[in-house]
N, C-alpha and C. Protein backbone atom coordinates (compact mmCIF):
# COMPACT_ATOMS: atom_id res chain seq x y z
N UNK A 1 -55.02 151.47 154.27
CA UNK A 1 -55.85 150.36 153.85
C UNK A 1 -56.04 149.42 155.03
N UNK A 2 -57.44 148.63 155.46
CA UNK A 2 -57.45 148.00 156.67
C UNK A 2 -57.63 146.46 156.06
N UNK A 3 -57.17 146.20 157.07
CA UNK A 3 -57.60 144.46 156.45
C UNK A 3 -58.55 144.13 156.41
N UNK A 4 -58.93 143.51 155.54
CA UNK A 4 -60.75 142.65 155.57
C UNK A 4 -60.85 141.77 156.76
N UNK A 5 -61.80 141.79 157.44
CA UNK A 5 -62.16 141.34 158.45
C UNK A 5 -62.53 139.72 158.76
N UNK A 6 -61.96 139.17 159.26
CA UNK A 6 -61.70 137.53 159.47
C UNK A 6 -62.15 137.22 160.58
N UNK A 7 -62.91 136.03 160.08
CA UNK A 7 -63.29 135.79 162.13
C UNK A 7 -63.05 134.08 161.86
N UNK A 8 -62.23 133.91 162.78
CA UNK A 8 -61.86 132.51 162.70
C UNK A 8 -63.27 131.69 163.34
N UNK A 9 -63.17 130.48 162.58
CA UNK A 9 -63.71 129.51 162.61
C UNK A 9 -64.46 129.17 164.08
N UNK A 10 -63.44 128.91 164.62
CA UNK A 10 -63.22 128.35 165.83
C UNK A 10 -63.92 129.00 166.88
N UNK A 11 -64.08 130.33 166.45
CA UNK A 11 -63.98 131.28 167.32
C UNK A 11 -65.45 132.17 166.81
N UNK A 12 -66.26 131.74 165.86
CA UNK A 12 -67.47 131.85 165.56
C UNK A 12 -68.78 130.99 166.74
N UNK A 13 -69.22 132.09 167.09
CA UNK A 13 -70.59 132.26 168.02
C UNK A 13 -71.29 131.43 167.69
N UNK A 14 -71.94 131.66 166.39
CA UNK A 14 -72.97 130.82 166.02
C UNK A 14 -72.60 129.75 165.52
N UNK A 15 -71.49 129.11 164.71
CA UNK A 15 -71.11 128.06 164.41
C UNK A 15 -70.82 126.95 165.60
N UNK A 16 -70.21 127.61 166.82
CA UNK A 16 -69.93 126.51 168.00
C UNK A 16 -71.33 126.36 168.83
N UNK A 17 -72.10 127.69 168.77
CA UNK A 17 -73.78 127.47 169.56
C UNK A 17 -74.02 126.33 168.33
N UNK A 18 -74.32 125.85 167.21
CA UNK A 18 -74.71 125.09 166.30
C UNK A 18 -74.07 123.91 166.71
N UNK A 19 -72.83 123.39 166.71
CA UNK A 19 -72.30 123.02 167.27
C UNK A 19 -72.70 121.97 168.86
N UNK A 20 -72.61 122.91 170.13
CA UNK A 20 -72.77 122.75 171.25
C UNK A 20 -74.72 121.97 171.00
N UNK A 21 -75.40 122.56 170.15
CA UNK A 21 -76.96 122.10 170.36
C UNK A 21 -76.65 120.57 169.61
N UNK A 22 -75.92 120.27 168.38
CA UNK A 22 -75.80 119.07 167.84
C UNK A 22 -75.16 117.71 169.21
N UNK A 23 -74.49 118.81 170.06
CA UNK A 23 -73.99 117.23 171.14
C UNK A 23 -74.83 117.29 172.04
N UNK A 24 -75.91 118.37 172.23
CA UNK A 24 -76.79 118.12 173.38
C UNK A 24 -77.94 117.44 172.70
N UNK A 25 -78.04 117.38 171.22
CA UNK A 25 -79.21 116.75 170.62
C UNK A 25 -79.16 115.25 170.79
N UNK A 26 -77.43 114.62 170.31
CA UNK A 26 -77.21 113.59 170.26
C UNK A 26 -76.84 112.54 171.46
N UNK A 27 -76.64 113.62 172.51
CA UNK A 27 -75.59 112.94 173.87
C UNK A 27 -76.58 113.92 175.36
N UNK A 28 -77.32 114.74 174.61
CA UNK A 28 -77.84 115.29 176.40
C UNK A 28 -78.39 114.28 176.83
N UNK A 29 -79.28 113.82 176.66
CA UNK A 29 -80.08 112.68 177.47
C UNK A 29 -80.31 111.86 177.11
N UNK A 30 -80.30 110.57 178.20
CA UNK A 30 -80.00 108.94 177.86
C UNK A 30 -81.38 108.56 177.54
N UNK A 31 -81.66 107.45 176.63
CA UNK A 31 -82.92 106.89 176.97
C UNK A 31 -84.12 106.52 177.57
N UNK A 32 -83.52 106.75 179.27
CA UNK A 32 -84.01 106.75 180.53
C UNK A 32 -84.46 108.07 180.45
N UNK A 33 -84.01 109.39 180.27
CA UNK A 33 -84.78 110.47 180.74
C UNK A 33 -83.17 111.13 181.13
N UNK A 34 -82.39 110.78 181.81
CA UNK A 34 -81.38 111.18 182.92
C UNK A 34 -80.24 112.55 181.70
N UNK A 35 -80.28 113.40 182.50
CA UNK A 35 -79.60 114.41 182.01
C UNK A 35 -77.95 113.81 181.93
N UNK A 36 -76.83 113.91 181.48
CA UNK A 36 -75.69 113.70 180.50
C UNK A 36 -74.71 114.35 181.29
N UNK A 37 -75.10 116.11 180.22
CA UNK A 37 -73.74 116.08 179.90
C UNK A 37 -73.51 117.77 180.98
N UNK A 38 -72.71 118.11 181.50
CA UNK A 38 -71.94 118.86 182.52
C UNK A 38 -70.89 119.59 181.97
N UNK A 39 -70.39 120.92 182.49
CA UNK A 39 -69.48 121.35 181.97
C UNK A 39 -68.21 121.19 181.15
N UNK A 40 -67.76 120.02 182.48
CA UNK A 40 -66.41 118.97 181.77
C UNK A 40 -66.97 117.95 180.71
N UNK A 41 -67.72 117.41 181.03
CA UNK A 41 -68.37 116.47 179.65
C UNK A 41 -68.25 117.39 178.91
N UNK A 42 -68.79 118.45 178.32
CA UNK A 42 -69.03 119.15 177.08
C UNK A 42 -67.95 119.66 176.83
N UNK A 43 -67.53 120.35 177.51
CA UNK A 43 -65.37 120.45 176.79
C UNK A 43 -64.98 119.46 176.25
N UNK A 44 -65.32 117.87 176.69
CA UNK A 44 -64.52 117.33 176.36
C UNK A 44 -64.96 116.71 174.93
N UNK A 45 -66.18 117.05 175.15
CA UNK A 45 -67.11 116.50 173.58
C UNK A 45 -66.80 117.65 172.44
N UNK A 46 -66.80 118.96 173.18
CA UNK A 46 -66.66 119.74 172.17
C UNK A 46 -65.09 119.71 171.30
N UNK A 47 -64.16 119.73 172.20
CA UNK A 47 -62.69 119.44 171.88
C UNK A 47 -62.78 118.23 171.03
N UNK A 48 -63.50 117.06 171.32
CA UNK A 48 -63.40 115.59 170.36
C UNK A 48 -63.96 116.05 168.87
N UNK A 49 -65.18 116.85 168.90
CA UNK A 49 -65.53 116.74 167.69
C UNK A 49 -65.07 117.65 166.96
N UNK A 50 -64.51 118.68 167.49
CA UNK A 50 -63.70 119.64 166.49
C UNK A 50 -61.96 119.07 166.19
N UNK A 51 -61.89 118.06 166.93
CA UNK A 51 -60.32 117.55 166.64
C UNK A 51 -60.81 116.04 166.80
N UNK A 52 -61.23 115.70 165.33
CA UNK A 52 -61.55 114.47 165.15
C UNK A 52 -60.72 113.35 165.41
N UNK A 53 -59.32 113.53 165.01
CA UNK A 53 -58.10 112.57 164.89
C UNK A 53 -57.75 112.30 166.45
N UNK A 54 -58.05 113.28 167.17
CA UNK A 54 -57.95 112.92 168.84
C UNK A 54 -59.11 111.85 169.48
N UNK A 55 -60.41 112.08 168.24
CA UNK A 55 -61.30 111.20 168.89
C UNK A 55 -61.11 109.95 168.58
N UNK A 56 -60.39 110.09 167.13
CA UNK A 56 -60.07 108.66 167.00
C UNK A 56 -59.41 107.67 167.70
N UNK A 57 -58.28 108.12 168.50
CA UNK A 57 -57.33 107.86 168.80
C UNK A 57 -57.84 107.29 170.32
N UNK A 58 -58.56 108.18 170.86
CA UNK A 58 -59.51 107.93 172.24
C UNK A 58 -60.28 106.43 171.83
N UNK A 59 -61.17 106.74 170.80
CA UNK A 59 -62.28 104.89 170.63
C UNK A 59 -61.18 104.20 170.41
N UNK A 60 -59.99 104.16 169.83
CA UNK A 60 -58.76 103.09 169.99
C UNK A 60 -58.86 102.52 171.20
N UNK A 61 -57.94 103.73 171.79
CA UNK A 61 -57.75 103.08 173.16
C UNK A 61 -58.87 102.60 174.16
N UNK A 62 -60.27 102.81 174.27
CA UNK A 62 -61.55 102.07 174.38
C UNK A 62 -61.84 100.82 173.85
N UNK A 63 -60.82 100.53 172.66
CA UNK A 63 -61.09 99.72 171.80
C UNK A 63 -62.32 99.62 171.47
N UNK A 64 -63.33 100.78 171.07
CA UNK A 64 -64.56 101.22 170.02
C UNK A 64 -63.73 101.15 168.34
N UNK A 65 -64.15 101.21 167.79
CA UNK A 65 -64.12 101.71 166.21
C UNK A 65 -64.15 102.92 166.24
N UNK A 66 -63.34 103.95 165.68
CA UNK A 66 -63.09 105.06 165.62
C UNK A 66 -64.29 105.51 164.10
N UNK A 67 -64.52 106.97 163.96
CA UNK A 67 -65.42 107.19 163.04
C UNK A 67 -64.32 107.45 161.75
N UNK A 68 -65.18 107.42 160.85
CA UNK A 68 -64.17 107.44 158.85
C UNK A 68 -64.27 109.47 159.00
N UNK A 69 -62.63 109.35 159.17
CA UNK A 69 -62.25 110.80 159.16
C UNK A 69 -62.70 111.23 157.87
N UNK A 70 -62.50 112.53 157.74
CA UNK A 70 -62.52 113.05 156.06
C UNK A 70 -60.95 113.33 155.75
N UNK A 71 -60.70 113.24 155.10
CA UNK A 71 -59.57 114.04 154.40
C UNK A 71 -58.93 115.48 155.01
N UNK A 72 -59.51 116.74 154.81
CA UNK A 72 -59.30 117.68 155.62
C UNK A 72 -59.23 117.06 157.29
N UNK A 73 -59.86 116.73 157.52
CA UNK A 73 -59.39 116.19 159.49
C UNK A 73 -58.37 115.49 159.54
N UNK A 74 -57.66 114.44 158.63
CA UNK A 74 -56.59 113.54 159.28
C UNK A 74 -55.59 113.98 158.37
N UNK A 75 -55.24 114.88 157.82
CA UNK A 75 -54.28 115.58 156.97
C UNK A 75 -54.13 117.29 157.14
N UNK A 76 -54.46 117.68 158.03
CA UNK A 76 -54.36 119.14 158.72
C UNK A 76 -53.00 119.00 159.48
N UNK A 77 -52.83 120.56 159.64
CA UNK A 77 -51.86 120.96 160.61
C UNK A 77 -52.92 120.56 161.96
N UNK A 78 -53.86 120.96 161.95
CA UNK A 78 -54.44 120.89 163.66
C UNK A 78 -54.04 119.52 164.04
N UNK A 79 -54.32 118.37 163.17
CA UNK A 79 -54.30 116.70 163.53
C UNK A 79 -52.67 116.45 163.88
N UNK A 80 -52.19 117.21 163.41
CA UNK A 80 -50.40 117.07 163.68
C UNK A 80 -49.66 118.00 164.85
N UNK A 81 -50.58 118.93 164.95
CA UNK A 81 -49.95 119.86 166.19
C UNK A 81 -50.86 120.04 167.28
N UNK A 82 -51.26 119.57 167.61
CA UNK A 82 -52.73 119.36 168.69
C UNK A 82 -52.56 120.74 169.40
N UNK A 83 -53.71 121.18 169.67
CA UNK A 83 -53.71 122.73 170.52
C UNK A 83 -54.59 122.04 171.38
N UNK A 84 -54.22 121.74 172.77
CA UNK A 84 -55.23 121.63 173.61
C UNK A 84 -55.90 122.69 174.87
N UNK A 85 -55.48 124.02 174.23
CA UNK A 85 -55.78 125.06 174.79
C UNK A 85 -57.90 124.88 174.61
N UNK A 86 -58.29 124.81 173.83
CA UNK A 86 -60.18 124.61 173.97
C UNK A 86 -60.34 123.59 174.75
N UNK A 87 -59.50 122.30 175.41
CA UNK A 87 -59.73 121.67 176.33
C UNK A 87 -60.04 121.91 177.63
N UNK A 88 -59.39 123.40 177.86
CA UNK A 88 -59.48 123.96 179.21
C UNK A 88 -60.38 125.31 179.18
N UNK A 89 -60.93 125.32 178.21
CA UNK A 89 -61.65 126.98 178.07
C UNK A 89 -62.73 127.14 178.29
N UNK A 90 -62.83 127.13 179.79
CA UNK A 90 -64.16 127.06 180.38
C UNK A 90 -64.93 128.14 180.30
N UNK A 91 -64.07 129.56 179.92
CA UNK A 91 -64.71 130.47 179.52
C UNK A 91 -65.68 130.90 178.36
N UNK A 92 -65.09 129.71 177.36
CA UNK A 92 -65.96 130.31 176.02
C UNK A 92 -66.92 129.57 176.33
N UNK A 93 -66.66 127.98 177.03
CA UNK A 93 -67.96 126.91 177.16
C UNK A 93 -68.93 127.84 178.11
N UNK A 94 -68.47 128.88 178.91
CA UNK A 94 -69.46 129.42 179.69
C UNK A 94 -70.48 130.44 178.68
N UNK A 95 -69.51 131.09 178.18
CA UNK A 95 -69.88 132.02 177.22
C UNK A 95 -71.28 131.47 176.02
N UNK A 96 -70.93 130.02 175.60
CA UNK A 96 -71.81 129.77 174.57
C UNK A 96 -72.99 129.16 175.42
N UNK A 97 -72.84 128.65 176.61
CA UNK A 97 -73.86 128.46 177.21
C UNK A 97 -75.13 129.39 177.87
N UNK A 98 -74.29 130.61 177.93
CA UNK A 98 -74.93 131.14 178.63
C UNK A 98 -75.80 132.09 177.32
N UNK A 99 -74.89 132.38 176.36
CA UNK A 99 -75.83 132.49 174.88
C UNK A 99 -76.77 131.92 174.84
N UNK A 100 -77.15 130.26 174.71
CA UNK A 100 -77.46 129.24 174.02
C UNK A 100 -78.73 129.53 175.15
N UNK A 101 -78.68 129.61 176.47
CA UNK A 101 -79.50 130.00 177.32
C UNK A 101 -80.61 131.28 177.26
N UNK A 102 -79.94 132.90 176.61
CA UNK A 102 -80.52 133.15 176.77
C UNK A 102 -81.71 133.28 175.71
N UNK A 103 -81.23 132.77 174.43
CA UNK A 103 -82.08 132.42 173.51
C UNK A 103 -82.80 131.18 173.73
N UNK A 104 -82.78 130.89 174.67
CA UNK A 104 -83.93 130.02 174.96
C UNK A 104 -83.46 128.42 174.48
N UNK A 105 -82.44 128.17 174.41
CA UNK A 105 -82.44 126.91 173.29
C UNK A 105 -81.96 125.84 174.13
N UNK A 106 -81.59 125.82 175.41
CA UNK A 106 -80.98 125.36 176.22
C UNK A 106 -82.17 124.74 177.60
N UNK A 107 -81.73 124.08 178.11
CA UNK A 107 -82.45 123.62 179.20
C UNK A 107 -81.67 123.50 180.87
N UNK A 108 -81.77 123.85 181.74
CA UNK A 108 -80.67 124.03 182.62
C UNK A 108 -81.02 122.91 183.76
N UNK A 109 -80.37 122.18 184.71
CA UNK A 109 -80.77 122.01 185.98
C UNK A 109 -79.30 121.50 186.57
N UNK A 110 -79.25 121.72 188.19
CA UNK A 110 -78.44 121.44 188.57
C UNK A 110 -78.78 120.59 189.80
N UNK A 111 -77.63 119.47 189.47
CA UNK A 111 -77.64 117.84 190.56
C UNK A 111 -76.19 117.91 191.59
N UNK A 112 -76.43 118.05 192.57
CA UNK A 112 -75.77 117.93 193.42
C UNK A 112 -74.22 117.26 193.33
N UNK A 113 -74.32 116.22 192.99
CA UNK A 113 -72.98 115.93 192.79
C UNK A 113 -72.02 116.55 191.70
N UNK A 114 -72.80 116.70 190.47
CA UNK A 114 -72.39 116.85 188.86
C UNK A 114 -72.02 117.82 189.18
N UNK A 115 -73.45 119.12 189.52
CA UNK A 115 -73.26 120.36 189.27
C UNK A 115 -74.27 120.68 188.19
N UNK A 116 -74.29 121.45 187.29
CA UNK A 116 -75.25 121.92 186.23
C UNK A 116 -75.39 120.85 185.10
N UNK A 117 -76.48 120.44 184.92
CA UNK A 117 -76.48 119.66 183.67
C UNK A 117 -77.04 120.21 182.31
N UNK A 118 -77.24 119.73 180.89
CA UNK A 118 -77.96 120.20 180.25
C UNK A 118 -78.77 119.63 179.02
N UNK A 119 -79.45 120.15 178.71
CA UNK A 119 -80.39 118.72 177.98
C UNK A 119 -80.75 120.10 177.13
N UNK A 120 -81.59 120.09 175.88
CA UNK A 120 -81.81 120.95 174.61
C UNK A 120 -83.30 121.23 175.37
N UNK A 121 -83.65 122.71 175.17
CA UNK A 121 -85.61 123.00 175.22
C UNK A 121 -86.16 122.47 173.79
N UNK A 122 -87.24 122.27 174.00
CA UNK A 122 -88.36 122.64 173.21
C UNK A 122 -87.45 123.45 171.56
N UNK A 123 -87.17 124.48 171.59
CA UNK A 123 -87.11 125.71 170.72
C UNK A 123 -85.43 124.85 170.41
N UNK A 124 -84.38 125.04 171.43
CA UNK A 124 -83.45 124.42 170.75
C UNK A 124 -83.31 122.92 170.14
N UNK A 125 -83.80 122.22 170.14
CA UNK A 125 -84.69 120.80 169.46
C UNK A 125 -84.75 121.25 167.73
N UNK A 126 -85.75 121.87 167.94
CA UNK A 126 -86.01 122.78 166.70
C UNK A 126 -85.28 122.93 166.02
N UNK A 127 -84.53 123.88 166.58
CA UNK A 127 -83.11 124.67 165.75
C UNK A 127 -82.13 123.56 165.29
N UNK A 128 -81.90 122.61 166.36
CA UNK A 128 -80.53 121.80 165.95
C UNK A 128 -81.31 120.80 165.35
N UNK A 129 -82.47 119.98 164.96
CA UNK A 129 -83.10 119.51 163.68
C UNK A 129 -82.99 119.92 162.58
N UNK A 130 -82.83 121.86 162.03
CA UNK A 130 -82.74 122.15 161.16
C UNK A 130 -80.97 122.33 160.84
N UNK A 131 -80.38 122.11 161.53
CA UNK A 131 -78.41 122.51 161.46
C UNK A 131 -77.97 121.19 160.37
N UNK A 132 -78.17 121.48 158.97
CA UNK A 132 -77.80 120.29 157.96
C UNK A 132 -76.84 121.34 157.31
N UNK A 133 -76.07 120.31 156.36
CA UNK A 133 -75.15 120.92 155.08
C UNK A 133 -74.01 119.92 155.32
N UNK A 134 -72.96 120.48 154.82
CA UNK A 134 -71.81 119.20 154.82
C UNK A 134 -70.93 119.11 156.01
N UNK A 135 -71.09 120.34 157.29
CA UNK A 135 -70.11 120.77 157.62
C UNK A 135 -70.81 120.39 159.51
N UNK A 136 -71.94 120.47 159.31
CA UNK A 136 -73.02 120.16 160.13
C UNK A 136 -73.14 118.32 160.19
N UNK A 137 -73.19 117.94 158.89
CA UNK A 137 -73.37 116.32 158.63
C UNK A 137 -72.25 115.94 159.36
N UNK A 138 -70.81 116.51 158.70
CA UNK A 138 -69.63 115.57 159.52
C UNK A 138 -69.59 115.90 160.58
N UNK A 139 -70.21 116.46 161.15
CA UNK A 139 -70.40 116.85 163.24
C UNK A 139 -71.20 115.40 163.76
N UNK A 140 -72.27 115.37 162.76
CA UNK A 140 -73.12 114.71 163.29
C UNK A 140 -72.55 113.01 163.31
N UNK A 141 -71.44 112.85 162.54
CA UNK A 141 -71.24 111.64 162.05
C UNK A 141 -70.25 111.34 163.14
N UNK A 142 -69.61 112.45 163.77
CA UNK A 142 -68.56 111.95 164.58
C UNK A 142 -69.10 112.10 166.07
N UNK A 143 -70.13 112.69 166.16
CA UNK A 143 -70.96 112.31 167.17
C UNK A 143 -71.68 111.11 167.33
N UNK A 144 -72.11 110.77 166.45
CA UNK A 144 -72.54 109.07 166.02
C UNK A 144 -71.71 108.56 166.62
N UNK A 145 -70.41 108.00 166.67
CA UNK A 145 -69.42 107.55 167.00
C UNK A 145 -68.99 107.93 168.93
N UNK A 146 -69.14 109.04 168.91
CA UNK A 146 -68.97 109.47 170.04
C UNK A 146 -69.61 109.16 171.25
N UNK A 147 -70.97 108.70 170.89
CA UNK A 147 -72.20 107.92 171.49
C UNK A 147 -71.81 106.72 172.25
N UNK A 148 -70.26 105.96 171.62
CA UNK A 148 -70.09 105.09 171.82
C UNK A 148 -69.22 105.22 173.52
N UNK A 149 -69.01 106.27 173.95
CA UNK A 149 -68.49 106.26 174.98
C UNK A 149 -69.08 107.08 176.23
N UNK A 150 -70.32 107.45 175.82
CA UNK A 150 -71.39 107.23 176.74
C UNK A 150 -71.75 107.47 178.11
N UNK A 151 -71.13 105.82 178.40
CA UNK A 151 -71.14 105.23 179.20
C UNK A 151 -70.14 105.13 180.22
N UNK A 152 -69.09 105.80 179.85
CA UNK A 152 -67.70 106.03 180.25
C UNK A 152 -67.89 107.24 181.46
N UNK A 153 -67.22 107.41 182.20
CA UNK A 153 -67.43 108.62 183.42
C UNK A 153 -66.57 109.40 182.90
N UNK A 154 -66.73 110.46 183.49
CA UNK A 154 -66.00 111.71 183.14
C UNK A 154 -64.76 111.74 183.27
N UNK A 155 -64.27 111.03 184.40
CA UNK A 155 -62.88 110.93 184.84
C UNK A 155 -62.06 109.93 184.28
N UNK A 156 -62.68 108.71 183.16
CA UNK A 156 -62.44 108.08 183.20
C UNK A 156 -61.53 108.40 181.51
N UNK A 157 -62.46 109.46 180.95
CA UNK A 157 -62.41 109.96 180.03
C UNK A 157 -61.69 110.58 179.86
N UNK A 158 -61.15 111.75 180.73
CA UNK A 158 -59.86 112.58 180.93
C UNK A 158 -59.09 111.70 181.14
N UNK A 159 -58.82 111.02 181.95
CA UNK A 159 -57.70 109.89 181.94
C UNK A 159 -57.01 109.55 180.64
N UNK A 160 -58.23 108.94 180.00
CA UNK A 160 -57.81 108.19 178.81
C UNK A 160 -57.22 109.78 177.39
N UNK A 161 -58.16 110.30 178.12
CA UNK A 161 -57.42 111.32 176.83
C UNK A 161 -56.04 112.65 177.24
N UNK A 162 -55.94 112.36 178.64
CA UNK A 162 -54.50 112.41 178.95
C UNK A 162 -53.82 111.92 178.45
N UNK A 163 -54.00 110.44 178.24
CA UNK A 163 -53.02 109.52 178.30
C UNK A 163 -52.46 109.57 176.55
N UNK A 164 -53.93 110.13 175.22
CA UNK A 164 -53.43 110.04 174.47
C UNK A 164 -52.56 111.37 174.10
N UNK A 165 -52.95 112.30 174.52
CA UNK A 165 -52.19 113.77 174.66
C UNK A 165 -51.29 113.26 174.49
N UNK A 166 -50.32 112.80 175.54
CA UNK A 166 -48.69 112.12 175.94
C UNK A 166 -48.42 111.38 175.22
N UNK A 167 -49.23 110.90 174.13
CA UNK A 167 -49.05 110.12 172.97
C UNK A 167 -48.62 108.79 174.24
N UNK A 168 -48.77 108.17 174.75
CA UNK A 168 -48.79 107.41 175.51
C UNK A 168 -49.50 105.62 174.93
């Protein structure tokens, strides 16, 4: 007898491409025009919004207002045992990018200092306009929130979320 076949969450293609287009919808590009977000930015956005209770803990120490967890997020094993192994997994972030790319949904350019930036096409616009339901909404809500740090540099950001790692 084989086991029924499980594909974790986490570890779903199309759920994290869904995902990855919701923070480039909300956070690729500033008002001005100016492209965002970079490899390390997007690890670090992607890690915040799938481990909400870490983001909270980050707008603390910003002293932002943290976003209204749900229930399942601040009462999990994940919120109590932090895995910060997707913090460093530049491989899957390569992996969904380079997906997200070749379906067209992606927009590429690269700036000298940053390195590669990325902002949503045309077609991925589209797609992540239509990414609703309940599971999609609370992405979007803690991205709302997430907006709030912006403005913050990249380094400034790892810092601070070093610092809460160490529970510090």
């Amino acid at each position: 007898m084989s086991p029924l076949p499980y594909v974790v969450p986490d570890h779903s293609t199309h759920l994290n491409v869904g995902i990855l287009l919701l923070i480039l919808k909300r956070m690729g590009v500033t008002p001005r025009g100016k492209w965002m977000l970079t490899n390390e930015r997007l690890l670090v956005l992607l890690y915040l919004v799938k481990h909400p209770t870490m983001m909270a803990k980050l707008l603390r120490r910003f002293e932002l207002p943290p976003p209204t967890l749900a229930v399942e997020d601040s009462h999990s094993v994940a919120s109590i045992a932090v895995n910060v192994d997707a913090l460093f997994d530049h491989e899957q972030l390569r992996y969904l990018l380079m997906y997200a790319a070749s379906r067209n949904l992606i927009a590429v350019s690269y700036r000298k200092p940053e390195g590669f930036v990325y902002a949503l096409s045309p077609t991925g616009s589209e797609l992540a306009s239509e990414l609703t339901g309940d599971y999609f909404d609370k992405i979007d809500r803690y991205l709302t929130a997430a907006e709030q740090i912006r403005s913050h540099s990249t380094a400034s950001l790892n810092a601070m979320l070093s610092e809460v790692l160490k529970g510090r």
